[in-house]
C-alpha atoms as a PDB file:
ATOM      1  CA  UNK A   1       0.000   0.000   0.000  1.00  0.00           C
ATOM      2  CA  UNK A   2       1.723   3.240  -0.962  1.00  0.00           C
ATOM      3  CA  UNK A   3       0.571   5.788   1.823  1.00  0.00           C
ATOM      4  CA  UNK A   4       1.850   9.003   0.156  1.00  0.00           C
ATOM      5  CA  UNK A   5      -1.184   8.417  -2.132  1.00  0.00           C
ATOM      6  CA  UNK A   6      -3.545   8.885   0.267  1.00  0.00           C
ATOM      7  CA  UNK A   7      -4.425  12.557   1.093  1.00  0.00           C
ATOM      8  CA  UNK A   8      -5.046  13.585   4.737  1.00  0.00           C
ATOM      9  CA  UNK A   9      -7.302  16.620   4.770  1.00  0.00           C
ATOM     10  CA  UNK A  10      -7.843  17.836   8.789  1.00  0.00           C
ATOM     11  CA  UNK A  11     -10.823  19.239   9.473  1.00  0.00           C
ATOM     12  CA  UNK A  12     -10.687  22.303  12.779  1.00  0.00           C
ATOM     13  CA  UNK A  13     -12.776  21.558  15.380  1.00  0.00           C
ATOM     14  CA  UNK A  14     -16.112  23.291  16.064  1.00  0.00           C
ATOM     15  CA  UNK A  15     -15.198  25.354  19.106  1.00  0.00           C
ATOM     16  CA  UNK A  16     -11.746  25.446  20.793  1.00  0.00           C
ATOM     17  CA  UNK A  17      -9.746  26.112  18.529  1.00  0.00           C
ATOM     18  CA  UNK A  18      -9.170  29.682  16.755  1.00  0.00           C
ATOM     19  CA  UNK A  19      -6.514  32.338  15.044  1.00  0.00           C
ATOM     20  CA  UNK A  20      -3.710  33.038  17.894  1.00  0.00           C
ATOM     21  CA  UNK A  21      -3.669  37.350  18.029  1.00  0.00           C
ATOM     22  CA  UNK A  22       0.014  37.960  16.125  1.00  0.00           C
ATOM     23  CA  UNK A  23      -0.612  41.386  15.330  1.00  0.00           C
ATOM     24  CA  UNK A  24      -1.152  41.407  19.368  1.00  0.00           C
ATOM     25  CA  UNK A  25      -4.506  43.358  18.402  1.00  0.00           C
ATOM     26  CA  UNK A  26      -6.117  42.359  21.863  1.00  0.00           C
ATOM     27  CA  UNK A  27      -2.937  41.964  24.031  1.00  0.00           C
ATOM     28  CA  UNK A  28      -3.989  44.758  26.177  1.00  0.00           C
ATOM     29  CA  UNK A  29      -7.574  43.038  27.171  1.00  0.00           C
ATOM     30  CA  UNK A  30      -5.447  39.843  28.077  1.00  0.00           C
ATOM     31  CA  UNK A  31      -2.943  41.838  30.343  1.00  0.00           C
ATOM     32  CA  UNK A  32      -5.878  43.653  31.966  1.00  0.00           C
ATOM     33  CA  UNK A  33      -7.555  39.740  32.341  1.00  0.00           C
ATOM     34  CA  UNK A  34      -4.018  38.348  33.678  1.00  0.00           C
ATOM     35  CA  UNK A  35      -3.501  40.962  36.125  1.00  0.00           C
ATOM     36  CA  UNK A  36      -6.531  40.809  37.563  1.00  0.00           C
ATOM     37  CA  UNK A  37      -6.194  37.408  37.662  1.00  0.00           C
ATOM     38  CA  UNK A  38      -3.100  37.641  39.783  1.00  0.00           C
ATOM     39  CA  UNK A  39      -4.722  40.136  41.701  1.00  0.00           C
ATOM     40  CA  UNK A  40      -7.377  37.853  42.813  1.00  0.00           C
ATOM     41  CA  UNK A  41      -5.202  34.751  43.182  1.00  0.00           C
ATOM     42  CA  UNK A  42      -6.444  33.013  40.461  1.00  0.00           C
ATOM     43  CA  UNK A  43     -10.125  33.527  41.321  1.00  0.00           C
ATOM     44  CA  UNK A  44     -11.550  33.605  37.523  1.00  0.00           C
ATOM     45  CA  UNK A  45     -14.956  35.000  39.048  1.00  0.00           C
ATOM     46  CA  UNK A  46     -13.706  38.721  40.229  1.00  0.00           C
ATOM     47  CA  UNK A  47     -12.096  38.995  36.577  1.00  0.00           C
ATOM     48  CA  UNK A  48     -15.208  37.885  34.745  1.00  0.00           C
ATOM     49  CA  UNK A  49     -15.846  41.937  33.144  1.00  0.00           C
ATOM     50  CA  UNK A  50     -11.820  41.657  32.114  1.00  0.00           C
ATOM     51  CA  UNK A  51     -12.371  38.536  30.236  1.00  0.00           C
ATOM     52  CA  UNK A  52     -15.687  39.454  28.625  1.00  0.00           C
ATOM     53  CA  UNK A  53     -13.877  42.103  27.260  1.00  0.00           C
ATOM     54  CA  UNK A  54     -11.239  40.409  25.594  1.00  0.00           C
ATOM     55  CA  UNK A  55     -13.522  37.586  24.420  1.00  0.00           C
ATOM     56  CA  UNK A  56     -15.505  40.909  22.866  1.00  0.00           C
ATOM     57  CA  UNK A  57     -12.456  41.785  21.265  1.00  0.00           C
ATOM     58  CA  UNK A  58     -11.131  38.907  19.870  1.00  0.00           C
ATOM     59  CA  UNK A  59     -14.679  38.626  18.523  1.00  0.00           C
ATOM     60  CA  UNK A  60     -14.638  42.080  16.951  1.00  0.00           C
ATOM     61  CA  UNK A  61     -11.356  41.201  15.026  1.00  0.00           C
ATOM     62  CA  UNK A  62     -12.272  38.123  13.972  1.00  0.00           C
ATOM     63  CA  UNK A  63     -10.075  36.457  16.273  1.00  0.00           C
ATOM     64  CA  UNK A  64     -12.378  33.970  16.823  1.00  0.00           C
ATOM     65  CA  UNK A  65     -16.282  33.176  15.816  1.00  0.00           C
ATOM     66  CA  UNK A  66     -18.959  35.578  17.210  1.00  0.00           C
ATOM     67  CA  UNK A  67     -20.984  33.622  19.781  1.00  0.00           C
ATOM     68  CA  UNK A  68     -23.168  34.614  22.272  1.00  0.00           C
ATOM     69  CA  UNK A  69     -21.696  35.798  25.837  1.00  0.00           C
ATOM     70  CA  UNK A  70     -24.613  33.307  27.735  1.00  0.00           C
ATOM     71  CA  UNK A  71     -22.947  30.709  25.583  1.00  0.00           C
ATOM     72  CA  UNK A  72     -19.643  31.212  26.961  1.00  0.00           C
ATOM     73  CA  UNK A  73     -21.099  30.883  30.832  1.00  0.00           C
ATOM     74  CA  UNK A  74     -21.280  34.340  31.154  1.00  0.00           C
ATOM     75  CA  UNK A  75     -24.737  35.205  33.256  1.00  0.00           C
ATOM     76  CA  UNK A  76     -27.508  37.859  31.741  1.00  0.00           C
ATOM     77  CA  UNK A  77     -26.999  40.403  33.900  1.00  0.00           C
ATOM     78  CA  UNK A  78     -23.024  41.069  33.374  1.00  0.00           C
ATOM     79  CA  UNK A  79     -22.335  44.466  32.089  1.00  0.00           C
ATOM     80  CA  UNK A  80     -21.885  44.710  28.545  1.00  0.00           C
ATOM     81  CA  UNK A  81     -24.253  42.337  27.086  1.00  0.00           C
ATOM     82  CA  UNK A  82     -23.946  41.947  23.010  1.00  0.00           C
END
């Protein structure tokens, strides 16, 4: 069987997996979100606003697929809503 015949052809998966920011378009949302992360010890619920806000703008460059914020576990009543 020759195997360099055969054509592999990947296909991304649906969610998890998206365009890594090179141009560093939203590297200031993610060093707000990582300070406040270190801030709070690690506690990803006082730094919920700070990573809305970068998910927002890797959504607004196209750094990853517009979605809905309620499914991405953030709750109605967060600031910001889209």
């Amino acid at each position: 069987m020759n195997y360099s015949s055969r054509r592999f052809s990947p296909t991304p998966p649906d969610k998890g997996s998206f365009p890594l920011d090179h141009d560093g378009e939203c590297k200031t949302f993610m060093k707000t979100y990582m300070q406040c992360l270190e801030k709070n010890k690690y506690e990803q619920g006082e730094c919920r606003e700070q990573a809305k806000e970068y998910l927002q703008c890797r959504m607004d460059r196209q750094l990853m697929a517009k979605e809905d914020f309620k499914n991405l576990g953030f709750k109605e009543n967060t600031k910001n809503q889209s």
